[in-house]
C-alpha atoms as a PDB file:
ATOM      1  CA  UNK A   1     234.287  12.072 107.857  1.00  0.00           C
ATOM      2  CA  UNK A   2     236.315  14.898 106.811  1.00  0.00           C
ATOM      3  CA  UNK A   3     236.506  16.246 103.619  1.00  0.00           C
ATOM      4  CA  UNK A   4     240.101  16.100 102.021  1.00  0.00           C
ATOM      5  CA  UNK A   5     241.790  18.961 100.497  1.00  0.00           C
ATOM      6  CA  UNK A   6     242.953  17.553  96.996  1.00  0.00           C
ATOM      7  CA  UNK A   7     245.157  18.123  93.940  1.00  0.00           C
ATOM      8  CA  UNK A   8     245.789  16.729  90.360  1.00  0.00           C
ATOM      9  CA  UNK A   9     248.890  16.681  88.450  1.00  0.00           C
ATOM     10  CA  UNK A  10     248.978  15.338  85.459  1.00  0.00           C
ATOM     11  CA  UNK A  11     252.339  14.533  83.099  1.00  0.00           C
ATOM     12  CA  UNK A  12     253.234  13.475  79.423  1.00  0.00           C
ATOM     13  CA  UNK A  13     253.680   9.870  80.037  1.00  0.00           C
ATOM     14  CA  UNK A  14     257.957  10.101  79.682  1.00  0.00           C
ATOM     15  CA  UNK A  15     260.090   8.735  82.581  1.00  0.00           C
ATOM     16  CA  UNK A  16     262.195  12.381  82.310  1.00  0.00           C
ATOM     17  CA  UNK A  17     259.015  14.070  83.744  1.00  0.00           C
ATOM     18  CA  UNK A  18     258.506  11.637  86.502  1.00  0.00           C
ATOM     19  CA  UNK A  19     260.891  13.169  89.205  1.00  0.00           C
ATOM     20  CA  UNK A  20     257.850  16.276  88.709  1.00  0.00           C
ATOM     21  CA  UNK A  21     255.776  13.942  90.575  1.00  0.00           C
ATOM     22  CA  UNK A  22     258.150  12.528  92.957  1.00  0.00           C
ATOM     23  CA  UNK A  23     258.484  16.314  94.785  1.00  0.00           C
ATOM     24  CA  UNK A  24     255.192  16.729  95.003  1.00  0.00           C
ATOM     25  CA  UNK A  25     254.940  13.694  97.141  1.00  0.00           C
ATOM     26  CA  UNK A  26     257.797  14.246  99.106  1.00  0.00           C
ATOM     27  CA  UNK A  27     256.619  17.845 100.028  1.00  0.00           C
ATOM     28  CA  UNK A  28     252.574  16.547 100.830  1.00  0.00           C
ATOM     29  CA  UNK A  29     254.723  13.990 103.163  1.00  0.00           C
ATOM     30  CA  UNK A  30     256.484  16.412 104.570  1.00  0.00           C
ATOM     31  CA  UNK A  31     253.318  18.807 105.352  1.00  0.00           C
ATOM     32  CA  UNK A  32     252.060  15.737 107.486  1.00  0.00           C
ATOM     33  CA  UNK A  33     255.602  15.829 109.325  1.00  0.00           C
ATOM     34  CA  UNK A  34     256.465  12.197 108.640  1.00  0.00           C
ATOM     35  CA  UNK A  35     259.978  11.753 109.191  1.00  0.00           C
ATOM     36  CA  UNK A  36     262.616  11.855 106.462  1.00  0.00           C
ATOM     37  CA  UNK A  37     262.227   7.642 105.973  1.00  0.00           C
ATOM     38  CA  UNK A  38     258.740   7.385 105.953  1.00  0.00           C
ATOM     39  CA  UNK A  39     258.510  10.342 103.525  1.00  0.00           C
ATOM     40  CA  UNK A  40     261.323   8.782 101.225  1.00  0.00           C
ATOM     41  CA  UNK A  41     259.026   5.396 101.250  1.00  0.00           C
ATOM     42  CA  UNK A  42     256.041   7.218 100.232  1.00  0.00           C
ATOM     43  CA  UNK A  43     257.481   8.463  97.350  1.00  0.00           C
ATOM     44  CA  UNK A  44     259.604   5.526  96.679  1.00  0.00           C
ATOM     45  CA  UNK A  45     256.092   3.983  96.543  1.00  0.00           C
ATOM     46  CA  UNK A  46     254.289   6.087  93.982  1.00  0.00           C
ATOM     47  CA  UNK A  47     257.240   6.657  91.607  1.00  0.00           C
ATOM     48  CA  UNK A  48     257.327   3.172  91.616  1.00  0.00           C
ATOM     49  CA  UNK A  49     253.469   2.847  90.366  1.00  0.00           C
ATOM     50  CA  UNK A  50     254.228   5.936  88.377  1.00  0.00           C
ATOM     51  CA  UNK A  51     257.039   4.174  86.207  1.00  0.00           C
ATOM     52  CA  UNK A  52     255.365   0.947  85.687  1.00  0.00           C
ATOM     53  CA  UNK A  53     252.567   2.922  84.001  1.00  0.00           C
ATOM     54  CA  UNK A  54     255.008   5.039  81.925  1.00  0.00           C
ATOM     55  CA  UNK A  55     257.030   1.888  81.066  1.00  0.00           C
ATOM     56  CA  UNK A  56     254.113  -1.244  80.996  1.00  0.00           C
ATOM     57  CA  UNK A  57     251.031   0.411  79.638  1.00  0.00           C
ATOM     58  CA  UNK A  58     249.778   0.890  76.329  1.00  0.00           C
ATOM     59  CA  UNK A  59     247.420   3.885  75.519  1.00  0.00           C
ATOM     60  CA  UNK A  60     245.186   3.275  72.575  1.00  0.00           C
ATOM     61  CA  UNK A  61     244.051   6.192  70.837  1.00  0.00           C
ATOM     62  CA  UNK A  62     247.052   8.678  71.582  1.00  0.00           C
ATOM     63  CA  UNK A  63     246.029   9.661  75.156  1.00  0.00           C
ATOM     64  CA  UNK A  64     250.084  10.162  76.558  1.00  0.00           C
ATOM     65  CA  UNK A  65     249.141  11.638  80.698  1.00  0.00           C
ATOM     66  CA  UNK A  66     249.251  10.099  83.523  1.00  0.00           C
ATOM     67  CA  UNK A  67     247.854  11.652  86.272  1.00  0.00           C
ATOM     68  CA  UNK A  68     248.250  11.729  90.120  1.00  0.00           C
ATOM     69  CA  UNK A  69     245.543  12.852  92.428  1.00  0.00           C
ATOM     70  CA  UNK A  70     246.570  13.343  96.155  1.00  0.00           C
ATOM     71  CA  UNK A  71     243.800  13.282  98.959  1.00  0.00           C
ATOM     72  CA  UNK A  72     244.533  14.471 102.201  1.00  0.00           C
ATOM     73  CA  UNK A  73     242.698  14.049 105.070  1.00  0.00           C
ATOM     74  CA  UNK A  74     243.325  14.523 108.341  1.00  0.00           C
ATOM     75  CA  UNK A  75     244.682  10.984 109.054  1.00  0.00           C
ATOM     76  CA  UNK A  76     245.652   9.653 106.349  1.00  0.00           C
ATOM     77  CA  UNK A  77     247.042  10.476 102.493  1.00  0.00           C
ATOM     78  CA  UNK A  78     245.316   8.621  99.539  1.00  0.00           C
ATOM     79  CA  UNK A  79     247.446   8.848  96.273  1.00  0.00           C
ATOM     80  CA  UNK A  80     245.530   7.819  93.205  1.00  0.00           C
ATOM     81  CA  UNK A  81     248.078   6.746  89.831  1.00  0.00           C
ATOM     82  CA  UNK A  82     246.009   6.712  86.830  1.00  0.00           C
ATOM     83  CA  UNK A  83     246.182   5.931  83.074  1.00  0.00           C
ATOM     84  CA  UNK A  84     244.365   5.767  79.884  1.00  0.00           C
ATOM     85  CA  UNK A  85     244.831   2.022  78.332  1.00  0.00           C
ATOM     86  CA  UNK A  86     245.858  -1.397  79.133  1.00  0.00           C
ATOM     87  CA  UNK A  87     248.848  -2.907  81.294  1.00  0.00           C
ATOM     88  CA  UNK A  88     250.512  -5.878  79.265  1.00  0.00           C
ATOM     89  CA  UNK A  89     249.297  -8.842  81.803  1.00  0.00           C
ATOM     90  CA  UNK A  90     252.782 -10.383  81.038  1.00  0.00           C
ATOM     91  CA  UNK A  91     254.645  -7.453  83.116  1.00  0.00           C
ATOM     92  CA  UNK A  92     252.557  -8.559  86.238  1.00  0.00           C
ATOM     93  CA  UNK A  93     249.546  -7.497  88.049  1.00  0.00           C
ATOM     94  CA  UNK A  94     248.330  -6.249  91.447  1.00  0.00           C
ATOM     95  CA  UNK A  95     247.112  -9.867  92.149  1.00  0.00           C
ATOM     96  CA  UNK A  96     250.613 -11.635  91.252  1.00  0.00           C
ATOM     97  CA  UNK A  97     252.404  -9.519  93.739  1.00  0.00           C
ATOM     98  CA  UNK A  98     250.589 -10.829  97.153  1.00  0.00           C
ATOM     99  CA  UNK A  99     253.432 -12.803  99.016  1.00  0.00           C
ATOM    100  CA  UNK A 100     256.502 -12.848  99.183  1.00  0.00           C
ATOM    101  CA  UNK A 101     259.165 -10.967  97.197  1.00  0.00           C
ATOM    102  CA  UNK A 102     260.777 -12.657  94.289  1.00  0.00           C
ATOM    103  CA  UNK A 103     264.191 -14.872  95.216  1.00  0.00           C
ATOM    104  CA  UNK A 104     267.449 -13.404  94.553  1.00  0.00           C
ATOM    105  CA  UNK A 105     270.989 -13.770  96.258  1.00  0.00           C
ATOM    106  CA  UNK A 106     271.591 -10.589  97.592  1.00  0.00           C
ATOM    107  CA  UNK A 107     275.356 -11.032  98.130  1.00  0.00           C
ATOM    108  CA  UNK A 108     275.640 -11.317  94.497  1.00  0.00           C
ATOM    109  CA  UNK A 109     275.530  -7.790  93.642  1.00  0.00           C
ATOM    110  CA  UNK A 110     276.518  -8.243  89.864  1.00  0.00           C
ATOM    111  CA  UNK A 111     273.165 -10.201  89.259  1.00  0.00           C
ATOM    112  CA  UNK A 112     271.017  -8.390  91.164  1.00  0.00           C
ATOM    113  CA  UNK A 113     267.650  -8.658  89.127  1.00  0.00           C
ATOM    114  CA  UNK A 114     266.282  -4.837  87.890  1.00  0.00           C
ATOM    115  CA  UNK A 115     262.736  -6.215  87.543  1.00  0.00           C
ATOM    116  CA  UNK A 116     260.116  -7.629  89.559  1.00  0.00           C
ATOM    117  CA  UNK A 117     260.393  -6.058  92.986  1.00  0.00           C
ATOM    118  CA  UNK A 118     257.941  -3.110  92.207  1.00  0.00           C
ATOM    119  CA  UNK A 119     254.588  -4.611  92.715  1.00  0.00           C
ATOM    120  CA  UNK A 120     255.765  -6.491  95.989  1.00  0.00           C
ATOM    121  CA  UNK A 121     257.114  -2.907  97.470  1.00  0.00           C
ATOM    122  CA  UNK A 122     254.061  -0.921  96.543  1.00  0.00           C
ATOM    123  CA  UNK A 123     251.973  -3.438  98.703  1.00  0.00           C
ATOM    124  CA  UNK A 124     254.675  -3.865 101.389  1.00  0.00           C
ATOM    125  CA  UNK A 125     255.124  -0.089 102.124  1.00  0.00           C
ATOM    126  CA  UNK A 126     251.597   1.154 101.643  1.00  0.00           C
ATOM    127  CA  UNK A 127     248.399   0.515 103.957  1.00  0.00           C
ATOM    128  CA  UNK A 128     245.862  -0.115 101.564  1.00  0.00           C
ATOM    129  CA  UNK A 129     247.048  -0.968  97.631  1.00  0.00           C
ATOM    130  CA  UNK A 130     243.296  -0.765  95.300  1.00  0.00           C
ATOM    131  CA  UNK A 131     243.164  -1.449  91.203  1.00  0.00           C
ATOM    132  CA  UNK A 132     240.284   0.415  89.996  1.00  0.00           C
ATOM    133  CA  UNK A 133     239.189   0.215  86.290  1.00  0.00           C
ATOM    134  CA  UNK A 134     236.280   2.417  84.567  1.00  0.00           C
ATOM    135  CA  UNK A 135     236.247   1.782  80.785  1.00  0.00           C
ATOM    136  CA  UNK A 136     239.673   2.593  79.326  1.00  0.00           C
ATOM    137  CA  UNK A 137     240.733   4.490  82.930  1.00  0.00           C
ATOM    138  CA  UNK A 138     242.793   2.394  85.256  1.00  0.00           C
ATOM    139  CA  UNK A 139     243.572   3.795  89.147  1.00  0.00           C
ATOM    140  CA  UNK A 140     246.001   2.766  91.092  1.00  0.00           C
ATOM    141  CA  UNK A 141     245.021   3.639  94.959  1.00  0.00           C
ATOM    142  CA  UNK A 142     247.911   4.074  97.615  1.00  0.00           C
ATOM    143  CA  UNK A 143     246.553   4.752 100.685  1.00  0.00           C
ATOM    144  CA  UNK A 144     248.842   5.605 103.874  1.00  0.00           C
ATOM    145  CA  UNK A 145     247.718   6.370 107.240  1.00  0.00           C
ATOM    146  CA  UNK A 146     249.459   8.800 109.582  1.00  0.00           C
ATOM    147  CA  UNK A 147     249.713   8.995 113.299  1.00  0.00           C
ATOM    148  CA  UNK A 148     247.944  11.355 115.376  1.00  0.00           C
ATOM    149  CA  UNK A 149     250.383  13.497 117.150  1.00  0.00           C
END
């Protein structure tokens, strides 16, 4: 097993800081040479985890980061999302996303819904999707393997 060459960015959980993150993981994608769509869905991917934190969680005790922790090794990129607090079940969970995406008409552009797709592109686009909780700490694992060339 190799060992991964790492780094940890961390944010003030605001949605205008976000985009911060978003480079980073287009230029680690771009590193491994993926091509210009699979490094858009990568990102795509984790500023989609990243803004369901920001906008779903609460953070008792005035803790305001989120942080981002990429692994790389030499086959694969492991992006861990993580928080201080709890995610309001109501918004939905890692679970309730298995299956199919929700219904919508998609020639109906005026009624397009602007929720509930998130979860169910995180696990469509990604390899491996993990939840990880240790006390108030909550990791979100994106893992996404990459062809040997």
């Amino acid at each position: 097993m190799d060992e991964p060459a790492s780094i940890t960015l961390s944010i003030e959980r605001e949605l205008k800081n976000a985009f911060l993150i978003g480079l980073s993981v287009n230029a680690i994608c771009s590193y491994f040479e993926l091509s210009r769509e699979e490094c858009y869905k990568v990102e795509l991917v984790v500023m989609e985890a990243l803004n369901n934190v920001i906008q779903h969680s609460e953070e008792p005790g005035g803790k305001r980061r989120v942080e981002l922790t990429a692994r790389l090794y030499s086959d694969r990129m492991v992006f861990e999302v993580s928080n201080w607090g709890t995610v309001d079940p109501s918004k939905g969970t890692l679970e309730s996303s298995k299956g199919a995406p929700p219904a919508f008409d998609p020639g109906d552009i005026e009624n397009l819904p602007e929720k509930g797709r998130g979860l169910y592109l995180i696990r469509s686009l990604m390899d491996e999707v993990k939840q990880n909780r240790s006390g108030e700490k909550s990791t979100l694992v994106l893992v996404k393997y990459i062809a040997k060339k």
